[in-house]
N, C-alpha and C. Protein backbone atom coordinates (compact mmCIF):
# COMPACT_ATOMS: atom_id res chain seq x y z
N UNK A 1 -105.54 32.42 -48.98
CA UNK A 1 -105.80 31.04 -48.61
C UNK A 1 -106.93 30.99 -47.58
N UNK A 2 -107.93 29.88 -47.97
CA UNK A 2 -109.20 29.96 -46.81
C UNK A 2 -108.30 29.39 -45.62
N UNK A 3 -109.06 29.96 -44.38
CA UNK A 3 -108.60 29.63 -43.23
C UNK A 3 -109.35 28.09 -42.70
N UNK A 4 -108.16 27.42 -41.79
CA UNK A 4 -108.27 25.76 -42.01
C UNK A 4 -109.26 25.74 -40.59
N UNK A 5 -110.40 25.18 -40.59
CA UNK A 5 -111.18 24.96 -39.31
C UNK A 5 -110.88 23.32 -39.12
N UNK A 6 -110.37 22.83 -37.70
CA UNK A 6 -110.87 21.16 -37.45
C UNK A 6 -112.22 21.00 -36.71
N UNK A 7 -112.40 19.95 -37.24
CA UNK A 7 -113.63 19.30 -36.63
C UNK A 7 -113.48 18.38 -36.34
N UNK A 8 -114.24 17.66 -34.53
CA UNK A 8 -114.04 16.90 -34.52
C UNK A 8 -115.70 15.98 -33.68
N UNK A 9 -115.82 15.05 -33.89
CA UNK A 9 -117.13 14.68 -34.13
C UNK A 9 -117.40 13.06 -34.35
N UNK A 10 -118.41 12.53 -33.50
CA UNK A 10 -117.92 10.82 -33.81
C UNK A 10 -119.18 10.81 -34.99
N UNK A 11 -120.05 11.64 -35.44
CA UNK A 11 -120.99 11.53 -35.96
C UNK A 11 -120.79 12.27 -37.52
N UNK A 12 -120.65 10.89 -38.73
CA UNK A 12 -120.10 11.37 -39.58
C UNK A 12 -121.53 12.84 -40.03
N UNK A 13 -122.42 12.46 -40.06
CA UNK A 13 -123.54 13.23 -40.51
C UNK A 13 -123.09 14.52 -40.11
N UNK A 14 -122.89 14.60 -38.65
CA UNK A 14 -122.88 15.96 -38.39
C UNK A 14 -121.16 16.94 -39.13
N UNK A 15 -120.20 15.81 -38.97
CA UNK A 15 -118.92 16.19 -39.73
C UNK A 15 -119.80 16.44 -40.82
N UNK A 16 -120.27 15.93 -41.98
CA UNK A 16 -120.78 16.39 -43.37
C UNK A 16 -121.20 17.66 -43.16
N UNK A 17 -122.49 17.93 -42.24
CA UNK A 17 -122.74 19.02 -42.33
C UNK A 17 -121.93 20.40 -42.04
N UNK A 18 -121.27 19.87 -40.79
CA UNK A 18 -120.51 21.35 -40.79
C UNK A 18 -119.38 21.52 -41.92
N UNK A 19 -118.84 20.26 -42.85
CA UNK A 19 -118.13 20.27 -43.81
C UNK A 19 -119.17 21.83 -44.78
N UNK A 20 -120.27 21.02 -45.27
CA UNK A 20 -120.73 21.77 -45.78
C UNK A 20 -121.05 23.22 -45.29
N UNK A 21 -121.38 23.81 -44.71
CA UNK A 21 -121.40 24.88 -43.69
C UNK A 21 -120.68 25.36 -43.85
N UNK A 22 -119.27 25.33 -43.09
CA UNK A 22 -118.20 25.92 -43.32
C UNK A 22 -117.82 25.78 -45.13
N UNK A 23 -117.84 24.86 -45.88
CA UNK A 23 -117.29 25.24 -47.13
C UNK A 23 -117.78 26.44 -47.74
N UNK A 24 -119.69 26.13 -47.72
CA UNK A 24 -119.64 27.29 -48.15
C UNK A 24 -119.75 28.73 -47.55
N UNK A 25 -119.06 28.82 -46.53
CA UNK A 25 -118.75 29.87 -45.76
C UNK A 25 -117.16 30.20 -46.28
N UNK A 26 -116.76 29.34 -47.15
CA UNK A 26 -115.13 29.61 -47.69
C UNK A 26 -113.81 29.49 -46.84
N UNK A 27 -114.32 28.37 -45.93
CA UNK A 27 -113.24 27.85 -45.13
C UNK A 27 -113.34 26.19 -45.67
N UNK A 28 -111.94 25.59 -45.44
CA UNK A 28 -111.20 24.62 -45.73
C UNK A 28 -111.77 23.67 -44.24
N UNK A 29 -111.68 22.87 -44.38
CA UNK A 29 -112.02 21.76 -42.89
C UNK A 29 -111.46 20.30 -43.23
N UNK A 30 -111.04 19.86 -42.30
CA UNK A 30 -110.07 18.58 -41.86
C UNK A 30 -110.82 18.32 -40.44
N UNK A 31 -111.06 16.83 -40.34
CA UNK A 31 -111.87 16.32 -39.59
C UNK A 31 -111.16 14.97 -39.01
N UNK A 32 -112.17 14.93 -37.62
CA UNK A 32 -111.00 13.58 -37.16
C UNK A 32 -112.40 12.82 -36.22
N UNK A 33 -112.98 11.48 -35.89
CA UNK A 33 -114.09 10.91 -35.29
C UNK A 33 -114.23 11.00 -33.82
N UNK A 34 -113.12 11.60 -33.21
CA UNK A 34 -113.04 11.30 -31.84
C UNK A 34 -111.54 12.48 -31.19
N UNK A 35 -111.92 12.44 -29.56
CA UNK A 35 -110.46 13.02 -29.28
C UNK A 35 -109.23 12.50 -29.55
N UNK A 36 -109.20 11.26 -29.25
CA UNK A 36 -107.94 10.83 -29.58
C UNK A 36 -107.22 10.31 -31.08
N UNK A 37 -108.36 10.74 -32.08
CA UNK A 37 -107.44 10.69 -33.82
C UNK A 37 -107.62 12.21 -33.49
N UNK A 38 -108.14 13.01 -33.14
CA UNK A 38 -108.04 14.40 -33.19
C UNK A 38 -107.01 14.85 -32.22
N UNK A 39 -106.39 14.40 -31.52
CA UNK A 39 -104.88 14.90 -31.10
C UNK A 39 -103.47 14.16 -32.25
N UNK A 40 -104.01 13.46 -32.84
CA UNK A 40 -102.92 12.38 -33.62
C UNK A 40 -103.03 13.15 -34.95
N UNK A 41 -104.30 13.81 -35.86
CA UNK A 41 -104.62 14.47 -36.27
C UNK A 41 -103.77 15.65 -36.32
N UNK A 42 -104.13 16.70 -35.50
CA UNK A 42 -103.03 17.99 -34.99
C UNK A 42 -101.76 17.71 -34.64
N UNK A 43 -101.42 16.74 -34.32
CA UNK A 43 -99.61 16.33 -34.39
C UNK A 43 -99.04 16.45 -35.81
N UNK A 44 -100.22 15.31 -36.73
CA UNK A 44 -99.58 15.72 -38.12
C UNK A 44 -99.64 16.56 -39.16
N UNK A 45 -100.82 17.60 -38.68
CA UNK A 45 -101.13 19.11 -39.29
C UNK A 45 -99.72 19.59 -38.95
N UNK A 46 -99.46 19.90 -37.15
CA UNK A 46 -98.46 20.83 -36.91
C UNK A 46 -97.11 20.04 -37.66
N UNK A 47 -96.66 19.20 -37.54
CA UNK A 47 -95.60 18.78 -38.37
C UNK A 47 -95.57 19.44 -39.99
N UNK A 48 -96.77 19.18 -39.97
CA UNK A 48 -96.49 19.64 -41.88
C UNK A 48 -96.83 21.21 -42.00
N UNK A 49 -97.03 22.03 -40.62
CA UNK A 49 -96.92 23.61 -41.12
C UNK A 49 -98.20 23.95 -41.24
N UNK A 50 -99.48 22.97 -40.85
CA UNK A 50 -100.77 23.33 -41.67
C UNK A 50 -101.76 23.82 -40.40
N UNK A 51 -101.45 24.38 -39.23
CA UNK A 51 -102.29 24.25 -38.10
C UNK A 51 -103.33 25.25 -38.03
N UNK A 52 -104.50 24.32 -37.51
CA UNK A 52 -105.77 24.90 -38.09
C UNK A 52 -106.13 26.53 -37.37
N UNK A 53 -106.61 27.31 -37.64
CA UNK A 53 -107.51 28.81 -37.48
C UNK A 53 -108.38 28.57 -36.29
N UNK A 54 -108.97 27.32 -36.16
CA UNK A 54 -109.51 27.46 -35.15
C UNK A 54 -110.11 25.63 -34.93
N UNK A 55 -110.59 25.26 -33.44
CA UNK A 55 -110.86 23.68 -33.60
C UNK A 55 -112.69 24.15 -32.97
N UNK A 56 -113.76 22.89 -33.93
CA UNK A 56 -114.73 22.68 -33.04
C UNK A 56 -114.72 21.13 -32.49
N UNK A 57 -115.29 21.20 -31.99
CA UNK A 57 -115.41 19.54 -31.48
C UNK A 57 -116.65 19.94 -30.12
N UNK A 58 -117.08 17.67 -30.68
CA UNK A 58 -118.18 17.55 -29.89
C UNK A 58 -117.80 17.14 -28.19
N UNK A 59 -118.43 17.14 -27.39
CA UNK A 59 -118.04 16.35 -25.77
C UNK A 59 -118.34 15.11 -25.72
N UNK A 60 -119.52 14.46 -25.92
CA UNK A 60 -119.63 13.22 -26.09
C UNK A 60 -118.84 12.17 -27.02
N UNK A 61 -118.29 11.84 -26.67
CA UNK A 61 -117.50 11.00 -27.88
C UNK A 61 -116.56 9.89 -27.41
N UNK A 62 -116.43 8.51 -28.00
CA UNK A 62 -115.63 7.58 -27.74
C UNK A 62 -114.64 7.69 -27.50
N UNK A 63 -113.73 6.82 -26.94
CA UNK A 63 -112.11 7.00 -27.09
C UNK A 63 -111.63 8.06 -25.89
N UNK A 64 -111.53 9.14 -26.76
CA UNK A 64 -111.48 10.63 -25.93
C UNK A 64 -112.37 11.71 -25.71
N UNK A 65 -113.01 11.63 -24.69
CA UNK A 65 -114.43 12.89 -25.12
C UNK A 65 -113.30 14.13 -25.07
N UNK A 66 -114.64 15.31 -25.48
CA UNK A 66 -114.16 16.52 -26.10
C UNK A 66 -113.36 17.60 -24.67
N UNK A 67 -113.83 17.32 -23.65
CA UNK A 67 -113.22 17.75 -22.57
C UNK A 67 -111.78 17.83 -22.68
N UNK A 68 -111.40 16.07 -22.27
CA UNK A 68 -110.07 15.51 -22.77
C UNK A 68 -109.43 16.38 -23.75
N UNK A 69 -110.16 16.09 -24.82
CA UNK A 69 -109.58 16.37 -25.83
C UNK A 69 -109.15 17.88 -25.76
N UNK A 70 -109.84 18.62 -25.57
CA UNK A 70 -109.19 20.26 -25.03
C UNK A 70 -108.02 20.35 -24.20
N UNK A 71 -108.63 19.74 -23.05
CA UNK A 71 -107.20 19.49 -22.18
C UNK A 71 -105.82 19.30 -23.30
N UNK A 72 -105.57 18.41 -23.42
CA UNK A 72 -104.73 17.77 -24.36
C UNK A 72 -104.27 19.02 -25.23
N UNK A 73 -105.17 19.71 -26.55
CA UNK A 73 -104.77 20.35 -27.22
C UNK A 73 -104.00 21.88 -26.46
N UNK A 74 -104.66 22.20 -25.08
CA UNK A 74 -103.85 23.32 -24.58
C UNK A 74 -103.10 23.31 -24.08
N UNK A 75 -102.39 22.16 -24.05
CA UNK A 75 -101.23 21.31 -23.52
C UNK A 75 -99.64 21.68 -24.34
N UNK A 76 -100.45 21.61 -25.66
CA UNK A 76 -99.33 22.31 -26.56
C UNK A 76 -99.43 23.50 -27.45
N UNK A 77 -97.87 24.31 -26.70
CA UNK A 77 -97.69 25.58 -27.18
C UNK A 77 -98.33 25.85 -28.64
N UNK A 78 -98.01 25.06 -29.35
CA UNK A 78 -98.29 25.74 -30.92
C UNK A 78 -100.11 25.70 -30.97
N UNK A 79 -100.95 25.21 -30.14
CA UNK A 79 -102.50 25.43 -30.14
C UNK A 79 -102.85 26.15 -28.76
N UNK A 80 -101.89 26.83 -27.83
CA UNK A 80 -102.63 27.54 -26.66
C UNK A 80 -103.49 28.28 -26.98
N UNK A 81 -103.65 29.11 -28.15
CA UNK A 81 -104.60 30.50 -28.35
C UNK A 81 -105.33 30.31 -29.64
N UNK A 82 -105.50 28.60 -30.03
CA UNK A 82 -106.36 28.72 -31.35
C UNK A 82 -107.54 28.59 -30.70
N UNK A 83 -108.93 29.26 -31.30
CA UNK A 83 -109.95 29.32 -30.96
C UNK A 83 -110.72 27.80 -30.63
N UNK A 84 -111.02 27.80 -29.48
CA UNK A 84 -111.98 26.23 -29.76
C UNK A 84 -113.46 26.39 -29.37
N UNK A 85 -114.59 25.88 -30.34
CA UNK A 85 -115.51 25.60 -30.06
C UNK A 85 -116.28 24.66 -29.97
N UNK A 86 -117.52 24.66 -28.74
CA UNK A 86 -117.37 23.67 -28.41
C UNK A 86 -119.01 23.34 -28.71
N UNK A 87 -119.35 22.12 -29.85
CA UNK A 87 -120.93 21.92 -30.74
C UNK A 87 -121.08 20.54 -29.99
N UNK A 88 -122.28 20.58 -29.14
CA UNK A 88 -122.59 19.33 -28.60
C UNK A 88 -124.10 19.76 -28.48
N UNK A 89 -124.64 18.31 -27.88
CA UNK A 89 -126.22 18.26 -27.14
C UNK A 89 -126.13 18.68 -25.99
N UNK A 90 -125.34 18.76 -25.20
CA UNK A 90 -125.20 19.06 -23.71
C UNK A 90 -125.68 20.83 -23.28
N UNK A 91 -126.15 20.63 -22.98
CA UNK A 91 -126.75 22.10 -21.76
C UNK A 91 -126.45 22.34 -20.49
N UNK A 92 -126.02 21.36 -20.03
CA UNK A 92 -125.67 21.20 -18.51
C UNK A 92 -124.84 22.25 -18.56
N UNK A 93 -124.83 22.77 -17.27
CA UNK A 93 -124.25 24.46 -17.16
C UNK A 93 -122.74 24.11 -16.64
N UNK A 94 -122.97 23.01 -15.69
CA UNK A 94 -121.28 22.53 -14.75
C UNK A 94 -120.34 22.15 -15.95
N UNK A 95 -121.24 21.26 -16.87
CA UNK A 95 -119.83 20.87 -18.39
C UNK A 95 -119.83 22.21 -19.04
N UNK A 96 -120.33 22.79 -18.83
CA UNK A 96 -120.14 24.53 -20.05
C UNK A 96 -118.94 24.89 -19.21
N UNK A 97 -118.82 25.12 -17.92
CA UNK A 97 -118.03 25.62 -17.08
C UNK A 97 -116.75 24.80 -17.18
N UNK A 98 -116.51 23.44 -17.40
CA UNK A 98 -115.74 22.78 -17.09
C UNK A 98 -114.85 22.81 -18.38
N UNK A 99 -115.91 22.64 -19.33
CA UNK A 99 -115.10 23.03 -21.07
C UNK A 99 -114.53 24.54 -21.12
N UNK A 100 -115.18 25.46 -19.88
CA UNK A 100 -114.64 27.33 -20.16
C UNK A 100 -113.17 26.63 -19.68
N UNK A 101 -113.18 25.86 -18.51
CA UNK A 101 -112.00 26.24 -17.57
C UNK A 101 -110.53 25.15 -18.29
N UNK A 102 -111.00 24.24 -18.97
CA UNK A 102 -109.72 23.60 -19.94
C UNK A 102 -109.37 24.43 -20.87
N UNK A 103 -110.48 24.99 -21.45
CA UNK A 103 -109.88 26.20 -22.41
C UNK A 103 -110.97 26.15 -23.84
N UNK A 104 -112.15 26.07 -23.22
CA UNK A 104 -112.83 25.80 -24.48
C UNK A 104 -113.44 27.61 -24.72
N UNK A 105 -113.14 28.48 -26.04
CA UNK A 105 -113.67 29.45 -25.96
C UNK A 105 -115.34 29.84 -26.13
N UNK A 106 -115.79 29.03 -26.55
CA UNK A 106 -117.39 28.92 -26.61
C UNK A 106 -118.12 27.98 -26.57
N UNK A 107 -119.31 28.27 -26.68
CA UNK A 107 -120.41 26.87 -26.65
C UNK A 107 -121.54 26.56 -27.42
N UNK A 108 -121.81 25.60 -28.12
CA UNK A 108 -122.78 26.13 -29.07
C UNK A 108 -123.46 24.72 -28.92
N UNK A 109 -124.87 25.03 -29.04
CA UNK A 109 -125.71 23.48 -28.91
C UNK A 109 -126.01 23.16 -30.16
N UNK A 110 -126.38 21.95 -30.45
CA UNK A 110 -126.84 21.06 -31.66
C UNK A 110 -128.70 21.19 -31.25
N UNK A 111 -129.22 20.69 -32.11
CA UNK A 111 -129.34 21.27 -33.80
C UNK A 111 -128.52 22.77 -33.88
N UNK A 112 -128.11 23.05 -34.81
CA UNK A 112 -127.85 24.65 -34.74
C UNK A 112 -127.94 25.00 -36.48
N UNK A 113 -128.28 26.65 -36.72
CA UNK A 113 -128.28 27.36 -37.87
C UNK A 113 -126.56 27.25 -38.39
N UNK A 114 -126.76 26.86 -39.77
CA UNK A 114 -125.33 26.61 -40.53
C UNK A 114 -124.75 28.27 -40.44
N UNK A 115 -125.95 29.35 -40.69
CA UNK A 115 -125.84 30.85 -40.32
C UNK A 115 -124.73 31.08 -39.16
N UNK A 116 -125.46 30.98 -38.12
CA UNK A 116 -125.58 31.13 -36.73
C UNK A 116 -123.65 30.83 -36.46
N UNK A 117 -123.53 29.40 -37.06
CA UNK A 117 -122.01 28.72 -36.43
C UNK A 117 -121.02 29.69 -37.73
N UNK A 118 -121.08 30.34 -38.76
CA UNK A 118 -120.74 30.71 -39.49
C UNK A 118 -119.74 32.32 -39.21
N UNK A 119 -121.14 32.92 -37.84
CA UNK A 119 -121.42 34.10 -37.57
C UNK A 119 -120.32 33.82 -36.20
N UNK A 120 -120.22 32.85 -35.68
CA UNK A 120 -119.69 32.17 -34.86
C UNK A 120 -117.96 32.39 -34.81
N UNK A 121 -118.00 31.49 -35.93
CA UNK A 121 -116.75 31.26 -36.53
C UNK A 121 -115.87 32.69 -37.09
N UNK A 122 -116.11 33.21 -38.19
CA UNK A 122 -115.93 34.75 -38.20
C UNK A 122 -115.59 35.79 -37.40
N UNK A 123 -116.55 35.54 -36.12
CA UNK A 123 -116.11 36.38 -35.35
C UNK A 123 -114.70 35.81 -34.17
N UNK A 124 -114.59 34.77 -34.30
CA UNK A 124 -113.36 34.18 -33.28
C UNK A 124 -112.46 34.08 -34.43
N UNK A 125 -112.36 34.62 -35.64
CA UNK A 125 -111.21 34.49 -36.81
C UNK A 125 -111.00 36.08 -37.08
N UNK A 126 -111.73 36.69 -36.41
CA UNK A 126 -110.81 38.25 -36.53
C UNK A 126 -110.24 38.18 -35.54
């Protein structure tokens, strides 16, 4: 069974692309527009047994930015140790630090190689 990546992202374009990306990298992806359908999201993955391999998500975002949204997901036991990465515009070094210290395991900037996040991904799934 391909392993399930979430994404989460207020920008459908960029959800498409990493849809595509990851598909054909032979992973499965489930997507949600924001932090807060992306915690409502993972409530009803983990209910139904389906919890994802690993989460990316953006920081900027309505509702719940991606900060939040980490917070939140390491909040509960059944996602303490799934991989999260973290695909935004941001460079600022204090939010890199601030996403390490909620529990974000990496950082990756936008534009980025479909390669590159692939090589990414792979290696936080061994």
């Amino acid at each position: 069974m391909a392993s399930l990546i979430f994404v989460v992202d207020d920008s459908r374009t960029v959800i498409a692309t990493l849809r595509h990306a990851l598909n054909e990298g032979g992973y499965e992806v489930v997507d949600a527009q924001d932090g807060l359908e992306g915690v409502s999201v993972l409530e009803k993955l983990a209910a139904e047994g389906n919890k994802p391999d690993m989460i990316i998500t953006d920081i900027n975002m309505p509702d719940m930015d991606g900060i939040s949204f980490i917070r939140k997901v390491r909040e509960k036991r059944e996602y303490s140790k799934t991989p999260i990465l973290v695909l935004t515009t941001e460079k600022n070094q204090d939010l890199k630090m601030e996403g390490k210290n909620v529990g974000a395991n990496g950082w990756l900037v936008k534009p980025f190689k479909p390669q590159k996040l692939l090589d990414i991904v792979e290696d936080f799934l061994k």
